[in-house]
N, C-alpha and C. Protein backbone atom coordinates (compact mmCIF):
# COMPACT_ATOMS: atom_id res chain seq x y z
N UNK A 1 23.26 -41.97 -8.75
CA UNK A 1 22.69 -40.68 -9.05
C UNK A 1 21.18 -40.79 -8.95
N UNK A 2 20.45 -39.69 -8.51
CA UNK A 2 19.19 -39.89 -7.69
C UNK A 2 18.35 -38.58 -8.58
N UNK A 3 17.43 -38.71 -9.65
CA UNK A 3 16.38 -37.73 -9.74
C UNK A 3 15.30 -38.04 -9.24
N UNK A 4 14.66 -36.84 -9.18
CA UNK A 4 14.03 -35.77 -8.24
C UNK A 4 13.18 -35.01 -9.19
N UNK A 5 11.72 -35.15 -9.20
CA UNK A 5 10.69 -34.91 -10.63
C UNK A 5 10.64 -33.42 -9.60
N UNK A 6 11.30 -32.32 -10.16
CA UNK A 6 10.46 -30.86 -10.11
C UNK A 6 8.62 -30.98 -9.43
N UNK A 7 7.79 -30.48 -8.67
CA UNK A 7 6.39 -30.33 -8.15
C UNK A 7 6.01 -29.68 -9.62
N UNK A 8 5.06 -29.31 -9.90
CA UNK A 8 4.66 -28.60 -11.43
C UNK A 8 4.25 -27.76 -10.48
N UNK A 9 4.07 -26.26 -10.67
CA UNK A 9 3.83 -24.90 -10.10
C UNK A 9 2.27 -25.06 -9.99
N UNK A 10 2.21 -24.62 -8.76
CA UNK A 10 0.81 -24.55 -8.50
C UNK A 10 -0.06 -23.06 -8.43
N UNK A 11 -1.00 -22.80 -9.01
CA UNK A 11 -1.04 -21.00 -8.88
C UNK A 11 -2.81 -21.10 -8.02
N UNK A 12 -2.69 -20.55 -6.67
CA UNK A 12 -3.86 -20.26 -5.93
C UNK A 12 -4.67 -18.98 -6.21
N UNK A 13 -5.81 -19.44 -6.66
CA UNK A 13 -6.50 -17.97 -7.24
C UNK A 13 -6.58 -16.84 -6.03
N UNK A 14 -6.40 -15.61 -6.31
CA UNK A 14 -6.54 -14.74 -5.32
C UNK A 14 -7.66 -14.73 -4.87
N UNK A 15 -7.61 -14.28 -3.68
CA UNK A 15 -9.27 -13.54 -3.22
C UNK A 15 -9.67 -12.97 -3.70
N UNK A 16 -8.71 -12.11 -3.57
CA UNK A 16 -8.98 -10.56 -3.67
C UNK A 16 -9.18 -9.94 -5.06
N UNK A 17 -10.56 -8.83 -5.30
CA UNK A 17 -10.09 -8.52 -6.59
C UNK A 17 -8.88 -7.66 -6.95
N UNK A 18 -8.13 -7.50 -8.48
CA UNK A 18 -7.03 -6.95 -8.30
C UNK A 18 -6.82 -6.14 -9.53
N UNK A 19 -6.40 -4.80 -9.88
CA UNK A 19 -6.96 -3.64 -10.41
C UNK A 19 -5.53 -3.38 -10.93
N UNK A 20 -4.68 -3.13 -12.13
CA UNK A 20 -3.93 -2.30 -12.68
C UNK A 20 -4.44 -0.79 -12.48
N UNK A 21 -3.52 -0.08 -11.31
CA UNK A 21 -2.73 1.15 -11.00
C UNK A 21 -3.59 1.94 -12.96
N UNK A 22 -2.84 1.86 -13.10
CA UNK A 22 -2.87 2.14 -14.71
C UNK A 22 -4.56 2.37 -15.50
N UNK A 23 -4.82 1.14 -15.22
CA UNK A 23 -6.38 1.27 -15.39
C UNK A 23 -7.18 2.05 -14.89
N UNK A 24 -6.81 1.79 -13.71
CA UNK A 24 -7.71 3.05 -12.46
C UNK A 24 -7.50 4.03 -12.97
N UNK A 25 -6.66 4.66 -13.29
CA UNK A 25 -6.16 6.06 -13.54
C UNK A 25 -6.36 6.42 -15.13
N UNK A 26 -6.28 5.40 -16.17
CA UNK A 26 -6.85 5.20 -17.56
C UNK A 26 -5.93 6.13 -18.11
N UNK A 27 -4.28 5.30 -17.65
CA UNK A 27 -3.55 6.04 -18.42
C UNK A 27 -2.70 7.02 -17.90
N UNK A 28 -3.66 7.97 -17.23
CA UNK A 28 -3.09 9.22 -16.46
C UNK A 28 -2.18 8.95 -14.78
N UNK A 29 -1.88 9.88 -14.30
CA UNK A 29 -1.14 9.26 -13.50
C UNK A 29 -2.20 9.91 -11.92
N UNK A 30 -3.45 10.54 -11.95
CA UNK A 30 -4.30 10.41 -11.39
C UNK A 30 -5.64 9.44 -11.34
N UNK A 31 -6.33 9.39 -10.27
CA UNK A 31 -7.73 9.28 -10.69
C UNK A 31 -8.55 9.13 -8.84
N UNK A 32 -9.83 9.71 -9.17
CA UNK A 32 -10.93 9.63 -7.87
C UNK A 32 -11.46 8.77 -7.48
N UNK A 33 -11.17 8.11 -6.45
CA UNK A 33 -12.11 7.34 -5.57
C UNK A 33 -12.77 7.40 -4.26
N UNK A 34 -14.11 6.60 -4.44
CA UNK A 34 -14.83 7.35 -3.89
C UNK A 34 -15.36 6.22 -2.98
N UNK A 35 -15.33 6.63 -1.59
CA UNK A 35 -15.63 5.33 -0.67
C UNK A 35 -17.03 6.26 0.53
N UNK A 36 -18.46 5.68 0.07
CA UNK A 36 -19.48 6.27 0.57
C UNK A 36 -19.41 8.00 0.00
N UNK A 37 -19.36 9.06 1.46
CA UNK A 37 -19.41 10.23 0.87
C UNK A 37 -17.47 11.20 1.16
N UNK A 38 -16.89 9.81 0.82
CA UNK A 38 -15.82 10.99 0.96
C UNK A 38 -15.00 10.35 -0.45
N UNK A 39 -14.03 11.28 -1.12
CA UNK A 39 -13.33 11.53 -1.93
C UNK A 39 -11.77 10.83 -2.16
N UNK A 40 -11.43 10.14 -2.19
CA UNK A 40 -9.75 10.21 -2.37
C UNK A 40 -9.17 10.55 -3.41
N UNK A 41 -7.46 10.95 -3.68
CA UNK A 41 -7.26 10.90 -4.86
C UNK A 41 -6.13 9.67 -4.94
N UNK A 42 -6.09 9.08 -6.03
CA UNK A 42 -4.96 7.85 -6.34
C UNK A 42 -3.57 8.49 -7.41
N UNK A 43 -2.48 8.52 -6.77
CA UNK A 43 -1.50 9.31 -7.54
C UNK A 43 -0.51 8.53 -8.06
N UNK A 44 0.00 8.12 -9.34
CA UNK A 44 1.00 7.60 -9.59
C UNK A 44 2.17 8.47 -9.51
N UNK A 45 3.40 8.24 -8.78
CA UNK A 45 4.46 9.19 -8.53
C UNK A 45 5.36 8.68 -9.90
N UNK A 46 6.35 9.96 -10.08
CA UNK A 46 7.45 9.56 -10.93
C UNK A 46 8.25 8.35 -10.44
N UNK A 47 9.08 8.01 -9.70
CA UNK A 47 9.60 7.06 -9.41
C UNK A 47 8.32 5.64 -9.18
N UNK A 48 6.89 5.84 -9.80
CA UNK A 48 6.58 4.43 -9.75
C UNK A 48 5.67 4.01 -8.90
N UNK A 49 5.35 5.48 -7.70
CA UNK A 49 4.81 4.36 -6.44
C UNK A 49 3.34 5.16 -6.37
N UNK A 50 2.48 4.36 -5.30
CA UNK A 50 1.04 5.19 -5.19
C UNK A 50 0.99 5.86 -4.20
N UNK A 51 0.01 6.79 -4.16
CA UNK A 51 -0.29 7.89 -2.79
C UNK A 51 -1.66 8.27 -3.39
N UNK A 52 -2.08 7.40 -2.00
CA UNK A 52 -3.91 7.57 -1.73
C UNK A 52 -3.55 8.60 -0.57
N UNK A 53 -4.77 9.99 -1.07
CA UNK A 53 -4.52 10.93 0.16
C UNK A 53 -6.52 11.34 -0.30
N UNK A 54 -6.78 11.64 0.73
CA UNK A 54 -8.09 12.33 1.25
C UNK A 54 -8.57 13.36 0.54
């Protein structure tokens, strides 16, 4: 019989920065962002998902 030591999990920091949905919106299930001079809005849907629209 032959063990085999598990690797210990390795966690690579992201690049990228990374933003709770939730936060952005502070709760609500909107909120505005704003990239130079134009507008978006960030929508949390009922079933959960996002919709960035213009």
């Amino acid at each position: 019989m032959s063990f085999h030591a598990i690797p210990p999990k390795q966690t690579v920091p992201n690049a990228l920065p990374t933003y709770a949905a939730t936060d952005l919106t502070e709760g609500r299930d909107q909120a505005q962002i704003v990239l130079g001079d134009q507008v978006y809005t960030l929508r949390i849907t009922r079933a959960g998902k996002l919709i960035l629209t213009k």
